[in-house]
PDB file of N, CA and C in Angstrom:
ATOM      1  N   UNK A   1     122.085 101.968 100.997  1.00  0.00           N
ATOM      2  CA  UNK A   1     121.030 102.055 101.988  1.00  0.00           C
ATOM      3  C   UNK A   1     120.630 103.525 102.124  1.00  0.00           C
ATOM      4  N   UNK A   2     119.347 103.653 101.816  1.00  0.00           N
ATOM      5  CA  UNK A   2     118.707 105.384 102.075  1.00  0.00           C
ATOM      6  C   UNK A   2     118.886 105.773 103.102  1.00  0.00           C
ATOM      7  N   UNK A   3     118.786 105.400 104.131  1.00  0.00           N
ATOM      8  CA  UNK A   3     118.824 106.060 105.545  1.00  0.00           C
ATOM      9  C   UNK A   3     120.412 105.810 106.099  1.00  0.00           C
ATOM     10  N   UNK A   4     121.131 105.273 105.555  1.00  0.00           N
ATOM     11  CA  UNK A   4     123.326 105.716 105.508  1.00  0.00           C
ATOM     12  C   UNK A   4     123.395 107.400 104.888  1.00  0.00           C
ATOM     13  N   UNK A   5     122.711 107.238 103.597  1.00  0.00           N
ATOM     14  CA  UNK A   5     122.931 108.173 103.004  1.00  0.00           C
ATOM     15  C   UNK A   5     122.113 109.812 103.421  1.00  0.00           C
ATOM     16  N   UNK A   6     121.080 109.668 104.059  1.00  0.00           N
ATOM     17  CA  UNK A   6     119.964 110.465 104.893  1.00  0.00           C
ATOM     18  C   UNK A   6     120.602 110.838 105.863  1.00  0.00           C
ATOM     19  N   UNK A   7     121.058 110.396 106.737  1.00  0.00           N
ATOM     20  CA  UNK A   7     121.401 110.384 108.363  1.00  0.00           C
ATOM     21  C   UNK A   7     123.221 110.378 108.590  1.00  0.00           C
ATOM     22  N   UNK A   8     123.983 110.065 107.713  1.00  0.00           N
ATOM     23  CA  UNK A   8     125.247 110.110 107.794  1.00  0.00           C
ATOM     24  C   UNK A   8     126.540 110.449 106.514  1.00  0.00           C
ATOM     25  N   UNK A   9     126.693 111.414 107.693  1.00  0.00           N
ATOM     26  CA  UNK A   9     127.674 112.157 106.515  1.00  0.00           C
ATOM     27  C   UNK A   9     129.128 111.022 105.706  1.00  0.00           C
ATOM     28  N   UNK A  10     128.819 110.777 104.768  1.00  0.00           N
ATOM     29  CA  UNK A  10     129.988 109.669 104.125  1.00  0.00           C
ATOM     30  C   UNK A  10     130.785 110.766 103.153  1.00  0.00           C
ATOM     31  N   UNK A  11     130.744 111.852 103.310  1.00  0.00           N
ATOM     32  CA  UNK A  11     132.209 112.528 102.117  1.00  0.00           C
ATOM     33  C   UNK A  11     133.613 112.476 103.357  1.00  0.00           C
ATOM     34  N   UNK A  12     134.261 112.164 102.013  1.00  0.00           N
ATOM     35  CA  UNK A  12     135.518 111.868 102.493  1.00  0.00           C
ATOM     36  C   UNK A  12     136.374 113.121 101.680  1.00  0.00           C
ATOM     37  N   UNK A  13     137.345 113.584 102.406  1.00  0.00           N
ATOM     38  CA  UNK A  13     138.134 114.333 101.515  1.00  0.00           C
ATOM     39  C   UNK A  13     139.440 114.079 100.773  1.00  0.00           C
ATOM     40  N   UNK A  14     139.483 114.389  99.598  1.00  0.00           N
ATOM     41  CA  UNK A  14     140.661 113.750  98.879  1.00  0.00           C
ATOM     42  C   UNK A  14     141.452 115.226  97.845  1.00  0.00           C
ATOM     43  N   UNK A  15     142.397 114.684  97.077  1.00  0.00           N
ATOM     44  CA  UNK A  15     143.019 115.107  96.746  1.00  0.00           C
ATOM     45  C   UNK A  15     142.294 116.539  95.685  1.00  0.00           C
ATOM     46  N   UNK A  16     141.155 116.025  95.026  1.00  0.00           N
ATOM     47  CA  UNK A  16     140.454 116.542  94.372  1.00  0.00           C
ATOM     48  C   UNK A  16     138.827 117.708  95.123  1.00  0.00           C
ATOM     49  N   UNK A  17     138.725 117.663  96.467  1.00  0.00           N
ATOM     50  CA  UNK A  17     138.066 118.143  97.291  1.00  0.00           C
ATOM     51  C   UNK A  17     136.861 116.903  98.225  1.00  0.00           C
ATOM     52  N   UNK A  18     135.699 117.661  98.897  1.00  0.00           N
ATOM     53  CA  UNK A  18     135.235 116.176  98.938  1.00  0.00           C
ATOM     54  C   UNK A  18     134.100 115.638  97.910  1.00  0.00           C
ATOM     55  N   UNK A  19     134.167 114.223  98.625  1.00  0.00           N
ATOM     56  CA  UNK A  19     133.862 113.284  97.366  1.00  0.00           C
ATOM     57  C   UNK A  19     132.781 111.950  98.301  1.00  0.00           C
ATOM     58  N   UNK A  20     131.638 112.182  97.754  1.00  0.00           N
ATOM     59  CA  UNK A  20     130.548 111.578  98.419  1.00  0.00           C
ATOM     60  C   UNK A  20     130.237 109.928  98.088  1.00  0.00           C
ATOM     61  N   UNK A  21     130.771 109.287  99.172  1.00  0.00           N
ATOM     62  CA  UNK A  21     130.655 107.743  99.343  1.00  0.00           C
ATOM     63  C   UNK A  21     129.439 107.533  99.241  1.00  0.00           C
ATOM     64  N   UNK A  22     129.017 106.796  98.109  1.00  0.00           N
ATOM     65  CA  UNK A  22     127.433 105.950  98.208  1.00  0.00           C
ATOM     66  C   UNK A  22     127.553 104.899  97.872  1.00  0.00           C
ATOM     67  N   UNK A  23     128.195 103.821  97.605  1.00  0.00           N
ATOM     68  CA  UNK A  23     128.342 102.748  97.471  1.00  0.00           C
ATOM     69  C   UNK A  23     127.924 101.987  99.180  1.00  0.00           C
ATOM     70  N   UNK A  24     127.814 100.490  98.790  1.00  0.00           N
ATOM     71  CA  UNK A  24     127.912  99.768 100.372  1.00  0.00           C
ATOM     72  C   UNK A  24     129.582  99.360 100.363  1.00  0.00           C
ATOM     73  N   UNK A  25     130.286  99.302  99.758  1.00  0.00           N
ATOM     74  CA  UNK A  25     131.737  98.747  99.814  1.00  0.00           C
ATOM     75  C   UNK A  25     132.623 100.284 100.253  1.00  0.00           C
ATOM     76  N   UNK A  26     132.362 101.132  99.950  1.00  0.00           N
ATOM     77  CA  UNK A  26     132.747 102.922 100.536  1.00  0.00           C
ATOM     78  C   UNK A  26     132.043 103.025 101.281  1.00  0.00           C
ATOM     79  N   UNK A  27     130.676 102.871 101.693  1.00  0.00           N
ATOM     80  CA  UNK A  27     130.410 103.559 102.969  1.00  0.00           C
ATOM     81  C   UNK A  27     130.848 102.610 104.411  1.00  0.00           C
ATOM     82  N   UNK A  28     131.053 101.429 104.125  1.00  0.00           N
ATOM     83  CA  UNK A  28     131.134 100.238 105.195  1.00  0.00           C
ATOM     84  C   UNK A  28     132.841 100.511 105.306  1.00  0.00           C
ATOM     85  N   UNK A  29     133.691 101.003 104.587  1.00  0.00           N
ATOM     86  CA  UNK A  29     135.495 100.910 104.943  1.00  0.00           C
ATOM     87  C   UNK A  29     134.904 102.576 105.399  1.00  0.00           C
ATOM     88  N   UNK A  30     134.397 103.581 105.254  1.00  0.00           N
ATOM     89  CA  UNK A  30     134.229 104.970 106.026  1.00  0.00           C
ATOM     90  C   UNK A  30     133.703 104.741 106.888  1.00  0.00           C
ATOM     91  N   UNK A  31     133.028 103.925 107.358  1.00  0.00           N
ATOM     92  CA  UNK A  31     132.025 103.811 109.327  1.00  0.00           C
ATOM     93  C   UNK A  31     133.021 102.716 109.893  1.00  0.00           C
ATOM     94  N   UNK A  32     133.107 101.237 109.357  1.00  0.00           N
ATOM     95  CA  UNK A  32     133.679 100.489 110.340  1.00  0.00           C
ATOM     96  C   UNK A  32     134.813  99.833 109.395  1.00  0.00           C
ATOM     97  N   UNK A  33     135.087  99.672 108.594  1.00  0.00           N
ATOM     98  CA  UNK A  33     136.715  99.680 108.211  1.00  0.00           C
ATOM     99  C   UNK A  33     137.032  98.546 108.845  1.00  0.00           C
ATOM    100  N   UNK A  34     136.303  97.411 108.534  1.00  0.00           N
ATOM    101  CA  UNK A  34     137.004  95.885 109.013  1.00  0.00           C
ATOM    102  C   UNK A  34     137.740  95.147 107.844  1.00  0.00           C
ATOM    103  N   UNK A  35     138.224  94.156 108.175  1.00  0.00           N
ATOM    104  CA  UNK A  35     138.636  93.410 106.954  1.00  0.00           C
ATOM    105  C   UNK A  35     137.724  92.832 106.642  1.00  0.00           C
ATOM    106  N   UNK A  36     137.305  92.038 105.728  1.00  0.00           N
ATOM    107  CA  UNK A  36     136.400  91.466 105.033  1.00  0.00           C
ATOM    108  C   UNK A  36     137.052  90.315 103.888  1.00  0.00           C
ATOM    109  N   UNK A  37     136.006  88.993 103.372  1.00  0.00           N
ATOM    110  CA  UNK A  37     136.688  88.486 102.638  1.00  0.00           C
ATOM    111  C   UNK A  37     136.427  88.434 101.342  1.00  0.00           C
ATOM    112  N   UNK A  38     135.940  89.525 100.672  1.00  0.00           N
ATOM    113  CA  UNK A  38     135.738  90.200  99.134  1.00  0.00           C
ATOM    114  C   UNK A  38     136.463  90.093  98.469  1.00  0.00           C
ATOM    115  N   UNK A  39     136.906  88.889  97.329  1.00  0.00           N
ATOM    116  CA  UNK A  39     138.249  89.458  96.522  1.00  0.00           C
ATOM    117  C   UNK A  39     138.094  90.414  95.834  1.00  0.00           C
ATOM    118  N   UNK A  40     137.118  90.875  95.466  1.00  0.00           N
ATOM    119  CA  UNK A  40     137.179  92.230  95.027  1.00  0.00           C
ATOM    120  C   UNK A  40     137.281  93.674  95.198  1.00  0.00           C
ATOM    121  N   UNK A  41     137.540  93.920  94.618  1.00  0.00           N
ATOM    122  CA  UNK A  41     137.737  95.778  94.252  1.00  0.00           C
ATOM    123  C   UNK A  41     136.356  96.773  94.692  1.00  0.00           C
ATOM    124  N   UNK A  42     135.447  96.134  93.477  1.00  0.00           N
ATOM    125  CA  UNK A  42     134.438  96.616  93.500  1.00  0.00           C
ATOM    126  C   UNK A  42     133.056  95.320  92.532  1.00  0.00           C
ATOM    127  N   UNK A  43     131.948  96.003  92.463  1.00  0.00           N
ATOM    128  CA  UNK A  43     131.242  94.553  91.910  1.00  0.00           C
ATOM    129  C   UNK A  43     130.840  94.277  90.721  1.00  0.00           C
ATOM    130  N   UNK A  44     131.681  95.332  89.872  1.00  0.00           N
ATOM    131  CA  UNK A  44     132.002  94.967  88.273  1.00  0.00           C
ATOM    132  C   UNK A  44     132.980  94.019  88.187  1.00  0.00           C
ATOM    133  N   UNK A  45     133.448  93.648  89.192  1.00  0.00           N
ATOM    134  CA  UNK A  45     134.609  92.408  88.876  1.00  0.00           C
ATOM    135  C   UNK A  45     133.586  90.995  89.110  1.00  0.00           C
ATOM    136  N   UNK A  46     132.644  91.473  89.944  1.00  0.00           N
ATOM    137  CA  UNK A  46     132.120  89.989  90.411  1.00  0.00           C
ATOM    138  C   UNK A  46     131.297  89.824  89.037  1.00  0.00           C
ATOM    139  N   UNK A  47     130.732  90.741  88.211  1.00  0.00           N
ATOM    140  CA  UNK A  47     130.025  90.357  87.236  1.00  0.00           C
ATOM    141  C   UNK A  47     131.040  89.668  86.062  1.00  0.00           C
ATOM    142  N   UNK A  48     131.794  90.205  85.595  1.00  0.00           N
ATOM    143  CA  UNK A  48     132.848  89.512  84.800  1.00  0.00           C
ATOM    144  C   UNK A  48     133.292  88.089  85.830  1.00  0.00           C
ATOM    145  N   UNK A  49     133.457  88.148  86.695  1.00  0.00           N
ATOM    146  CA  UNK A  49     133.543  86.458  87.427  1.00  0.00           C
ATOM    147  C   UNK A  49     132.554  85.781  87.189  1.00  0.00           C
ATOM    148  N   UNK A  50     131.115  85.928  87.266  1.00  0.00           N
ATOM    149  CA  UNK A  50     130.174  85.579  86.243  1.00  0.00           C
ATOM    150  C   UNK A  50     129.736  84.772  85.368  1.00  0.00           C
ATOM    151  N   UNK A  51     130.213  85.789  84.216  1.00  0.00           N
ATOM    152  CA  UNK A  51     130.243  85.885  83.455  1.00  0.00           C
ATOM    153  C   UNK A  51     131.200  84.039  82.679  1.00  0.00           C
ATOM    154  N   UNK A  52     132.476  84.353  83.786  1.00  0.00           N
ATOM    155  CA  UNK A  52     133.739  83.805  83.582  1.00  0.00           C
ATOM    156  C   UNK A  52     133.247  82.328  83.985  1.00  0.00           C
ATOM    157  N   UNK A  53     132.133  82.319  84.875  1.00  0.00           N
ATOM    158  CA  UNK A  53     132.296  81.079  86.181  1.00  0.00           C
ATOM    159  C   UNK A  53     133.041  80.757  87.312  1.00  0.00           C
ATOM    160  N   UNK A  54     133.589  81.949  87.648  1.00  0.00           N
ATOM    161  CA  UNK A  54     134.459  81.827  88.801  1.00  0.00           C
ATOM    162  C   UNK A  54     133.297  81.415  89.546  1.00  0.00           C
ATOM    163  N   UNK A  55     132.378  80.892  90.267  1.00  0.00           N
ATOM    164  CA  UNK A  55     131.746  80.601  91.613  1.00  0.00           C
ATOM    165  C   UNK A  55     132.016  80.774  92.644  1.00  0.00           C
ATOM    166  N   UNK A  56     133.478  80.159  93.072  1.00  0.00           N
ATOM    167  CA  UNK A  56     133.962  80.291  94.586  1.00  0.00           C
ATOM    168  C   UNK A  56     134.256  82.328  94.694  1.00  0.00           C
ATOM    169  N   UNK A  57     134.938  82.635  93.940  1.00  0.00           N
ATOM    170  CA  UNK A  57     134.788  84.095  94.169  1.00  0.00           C
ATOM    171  C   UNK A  57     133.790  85.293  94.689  1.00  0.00           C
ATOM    172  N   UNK A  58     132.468  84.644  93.456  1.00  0.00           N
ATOM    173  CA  UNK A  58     131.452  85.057  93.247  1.00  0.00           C
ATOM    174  C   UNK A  58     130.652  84.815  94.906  1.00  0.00           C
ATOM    175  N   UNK A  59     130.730  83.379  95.146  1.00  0.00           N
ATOM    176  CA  UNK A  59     130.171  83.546  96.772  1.00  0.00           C
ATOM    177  C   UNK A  59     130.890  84.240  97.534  1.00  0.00           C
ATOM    178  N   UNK A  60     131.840  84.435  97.585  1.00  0.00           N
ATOM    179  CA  UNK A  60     132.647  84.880  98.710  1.00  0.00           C
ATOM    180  C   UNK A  60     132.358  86.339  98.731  1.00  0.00           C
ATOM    181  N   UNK A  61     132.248  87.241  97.502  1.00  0.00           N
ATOM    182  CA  UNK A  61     131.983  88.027  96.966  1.00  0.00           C
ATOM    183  C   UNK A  61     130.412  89.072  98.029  1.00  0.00           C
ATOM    184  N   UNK A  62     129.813  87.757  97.448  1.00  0.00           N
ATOM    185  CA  UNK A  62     128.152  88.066  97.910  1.00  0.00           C
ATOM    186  C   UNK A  62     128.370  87.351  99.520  1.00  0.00           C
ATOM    187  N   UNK A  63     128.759  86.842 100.162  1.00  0.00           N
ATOM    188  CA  UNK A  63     128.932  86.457 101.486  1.00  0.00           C
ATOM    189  C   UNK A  63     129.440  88.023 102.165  1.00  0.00           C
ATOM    190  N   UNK A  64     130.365  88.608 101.291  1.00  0.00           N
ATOM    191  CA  UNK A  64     130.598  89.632 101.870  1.00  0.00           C
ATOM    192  C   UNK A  64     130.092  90.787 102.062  1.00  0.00           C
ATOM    193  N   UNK A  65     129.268  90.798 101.086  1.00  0.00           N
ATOM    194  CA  UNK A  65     127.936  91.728 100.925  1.00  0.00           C
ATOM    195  C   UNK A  65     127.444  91.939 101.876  1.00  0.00           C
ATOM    196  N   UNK A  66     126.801  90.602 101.990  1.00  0.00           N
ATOM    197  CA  UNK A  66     125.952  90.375 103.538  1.00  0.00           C
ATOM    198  C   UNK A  66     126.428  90.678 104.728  1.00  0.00           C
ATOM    199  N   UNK A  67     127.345  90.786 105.131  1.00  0.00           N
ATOM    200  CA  UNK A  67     128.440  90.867 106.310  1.00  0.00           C
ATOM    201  C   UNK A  67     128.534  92.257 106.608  1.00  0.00           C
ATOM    202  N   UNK A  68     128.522  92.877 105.105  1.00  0.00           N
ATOM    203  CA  UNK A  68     129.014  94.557 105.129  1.00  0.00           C
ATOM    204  C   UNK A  68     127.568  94.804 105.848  1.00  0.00           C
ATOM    205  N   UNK A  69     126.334  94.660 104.604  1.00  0.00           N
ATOM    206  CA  UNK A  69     124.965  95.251 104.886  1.00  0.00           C
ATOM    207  C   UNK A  69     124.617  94.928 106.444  1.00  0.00           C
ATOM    208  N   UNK A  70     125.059  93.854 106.955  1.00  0.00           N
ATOM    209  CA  UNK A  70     124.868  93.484 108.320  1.00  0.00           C
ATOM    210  C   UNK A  70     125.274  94.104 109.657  1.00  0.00           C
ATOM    211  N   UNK A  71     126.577  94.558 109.362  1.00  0.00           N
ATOM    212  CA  UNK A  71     127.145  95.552 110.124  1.00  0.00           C
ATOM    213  C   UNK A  71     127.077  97.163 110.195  1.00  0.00           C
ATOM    214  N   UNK A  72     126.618  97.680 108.600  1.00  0.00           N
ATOM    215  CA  UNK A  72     126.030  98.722 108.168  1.00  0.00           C
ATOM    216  C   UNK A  72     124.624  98.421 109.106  1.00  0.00           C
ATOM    217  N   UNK A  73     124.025  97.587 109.050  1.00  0.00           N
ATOM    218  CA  UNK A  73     122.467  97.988 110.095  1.00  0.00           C
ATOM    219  C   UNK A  73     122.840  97.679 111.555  1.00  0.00           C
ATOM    220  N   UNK A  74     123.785  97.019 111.686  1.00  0.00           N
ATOM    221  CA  UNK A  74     123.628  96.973 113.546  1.00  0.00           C
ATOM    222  C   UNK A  74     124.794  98.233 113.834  1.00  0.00           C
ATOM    223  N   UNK A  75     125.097  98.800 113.138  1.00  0.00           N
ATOM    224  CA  UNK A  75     125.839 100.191 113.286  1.00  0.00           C
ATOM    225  C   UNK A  75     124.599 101.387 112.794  1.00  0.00           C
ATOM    226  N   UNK A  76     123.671 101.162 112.158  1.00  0.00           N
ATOM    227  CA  UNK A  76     122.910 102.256 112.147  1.00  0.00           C
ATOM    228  C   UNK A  76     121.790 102.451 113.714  1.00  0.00           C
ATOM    229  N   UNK A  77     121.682 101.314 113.641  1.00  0.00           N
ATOM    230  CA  UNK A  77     120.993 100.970 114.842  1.00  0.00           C
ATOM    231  C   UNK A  77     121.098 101.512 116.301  1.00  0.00           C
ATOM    232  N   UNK A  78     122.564 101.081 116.258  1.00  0.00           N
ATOM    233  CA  UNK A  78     123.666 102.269 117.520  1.00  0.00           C
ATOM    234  C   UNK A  78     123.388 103.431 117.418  1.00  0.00           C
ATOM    235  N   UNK A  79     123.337 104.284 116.298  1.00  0.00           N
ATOM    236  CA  UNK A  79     123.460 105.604 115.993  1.00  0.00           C
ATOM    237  C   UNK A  79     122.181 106.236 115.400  1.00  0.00           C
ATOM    238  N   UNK A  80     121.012 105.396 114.922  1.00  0.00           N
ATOM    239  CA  UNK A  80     120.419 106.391 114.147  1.00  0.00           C
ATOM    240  C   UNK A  80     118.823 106.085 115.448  1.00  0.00           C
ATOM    241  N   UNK A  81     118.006 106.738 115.623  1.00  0.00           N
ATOM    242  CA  UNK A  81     116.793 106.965 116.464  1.00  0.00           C
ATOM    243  C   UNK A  81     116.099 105.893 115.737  1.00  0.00           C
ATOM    244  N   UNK A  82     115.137 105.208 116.191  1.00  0.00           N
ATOM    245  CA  UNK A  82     114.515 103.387 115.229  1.00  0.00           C
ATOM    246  C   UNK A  82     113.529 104.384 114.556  1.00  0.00           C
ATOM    247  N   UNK A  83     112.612 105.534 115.097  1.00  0.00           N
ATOM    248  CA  UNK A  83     111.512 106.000 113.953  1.00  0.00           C
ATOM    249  C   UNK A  83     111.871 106.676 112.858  1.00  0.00           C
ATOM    250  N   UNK A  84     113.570 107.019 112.813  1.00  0.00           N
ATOM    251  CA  UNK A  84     114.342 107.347 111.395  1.00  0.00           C
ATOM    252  C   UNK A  84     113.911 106.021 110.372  1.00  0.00           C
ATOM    253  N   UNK A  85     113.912 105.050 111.127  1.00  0.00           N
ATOM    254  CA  UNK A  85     113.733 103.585 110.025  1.00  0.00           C
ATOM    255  C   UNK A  85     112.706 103.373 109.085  1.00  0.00           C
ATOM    256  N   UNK A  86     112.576 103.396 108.130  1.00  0.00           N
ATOM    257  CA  UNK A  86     111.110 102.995 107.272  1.00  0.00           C
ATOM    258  C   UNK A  86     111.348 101.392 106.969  1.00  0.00           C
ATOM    259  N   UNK A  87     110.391 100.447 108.080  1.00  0.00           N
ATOM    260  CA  UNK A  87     110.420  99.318 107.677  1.00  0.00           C
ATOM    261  C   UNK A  87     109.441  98.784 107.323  1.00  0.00           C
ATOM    262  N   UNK A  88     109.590  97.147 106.147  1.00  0.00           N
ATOM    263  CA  UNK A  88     108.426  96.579 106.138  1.00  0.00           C
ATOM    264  C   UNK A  88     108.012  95.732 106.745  1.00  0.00           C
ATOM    265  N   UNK A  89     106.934  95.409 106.710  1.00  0.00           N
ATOM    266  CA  UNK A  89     106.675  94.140 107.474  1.00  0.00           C
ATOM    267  C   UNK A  89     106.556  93.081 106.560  1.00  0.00           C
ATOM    268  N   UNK A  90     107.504  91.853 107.074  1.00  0.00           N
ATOM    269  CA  UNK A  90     108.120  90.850 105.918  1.00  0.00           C
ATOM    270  C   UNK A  90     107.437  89.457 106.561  1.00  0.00           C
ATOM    271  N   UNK A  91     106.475  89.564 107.243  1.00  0.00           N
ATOM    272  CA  UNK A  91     105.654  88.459 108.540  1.00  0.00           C
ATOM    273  C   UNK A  91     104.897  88.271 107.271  1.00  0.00           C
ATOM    274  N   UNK A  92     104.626  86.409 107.859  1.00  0.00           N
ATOM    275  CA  UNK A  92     103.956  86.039 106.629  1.00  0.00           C
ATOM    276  C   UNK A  92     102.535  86.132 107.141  1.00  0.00           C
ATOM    277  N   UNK A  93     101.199  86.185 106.118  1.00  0.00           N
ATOM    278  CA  UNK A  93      99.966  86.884 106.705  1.00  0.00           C
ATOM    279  C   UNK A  93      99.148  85.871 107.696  1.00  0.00           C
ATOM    280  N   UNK A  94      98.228  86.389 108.292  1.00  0.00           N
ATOM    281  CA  UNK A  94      97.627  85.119 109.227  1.00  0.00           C
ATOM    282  C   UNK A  94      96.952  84.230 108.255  1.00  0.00           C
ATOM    283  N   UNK A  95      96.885  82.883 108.683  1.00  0.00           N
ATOM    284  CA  UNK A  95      95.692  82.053 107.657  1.00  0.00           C
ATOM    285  C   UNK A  95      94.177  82.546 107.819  1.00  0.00           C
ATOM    286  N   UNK A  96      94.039  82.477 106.483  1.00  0.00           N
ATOM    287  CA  UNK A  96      92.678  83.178 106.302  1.00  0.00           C
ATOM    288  C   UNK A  96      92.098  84.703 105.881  1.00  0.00           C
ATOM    289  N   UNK A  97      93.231  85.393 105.770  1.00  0.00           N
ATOM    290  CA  UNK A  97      93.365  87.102 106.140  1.00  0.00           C
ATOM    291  C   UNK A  97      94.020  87.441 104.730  1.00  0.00           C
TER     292      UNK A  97
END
């Protein structure tokens, strides 16, 4: 998300100095650090599941996605000013227009 990465500092410091979280699976365990039900690592595994046909993984996978990105915006929301936001408008058009 551009405006995580705009508006909030995600380096973490490690062994090697710091080291800049841009992922949604790193920046969502650096702001709110819930459990979640991802069997994965990261989402080169979900593609080889895929790949494989795991399904049940693969949803659970992308269920969790949603959950992260979901909490990533009602946590930006808390914290970031709404005219930081660049949104679209996703309204379907009037009839006729």
């Amino acid at each position: 998300m551009p405006i995580v990465k705009k508006r909030v500092n995600t380096k973490v410091h490690g062994e090697d100095g710091p080291e800049e979280i841009a992922d949604l699976c790193g920046t969502y365990d650096v702001l709110i650090a819930e459990d979640h039900c991802d069997p994965y690592e990261d989402s080169n595994e979900a593609v080889t599941a895929a790949y494989n046909g795991d399904w049940t993984s693969l949803v659970l996978h992308n269920v969790a996605d949603i959950n992260r990105t979901q909490q990533l915006a009602d946590w930006m929301q808390r914290y970031v000013p709404a005219s930081d936001f660049q949104l679209k408008n996703l309204s379907p058009p009037l009839g006729g227009q």
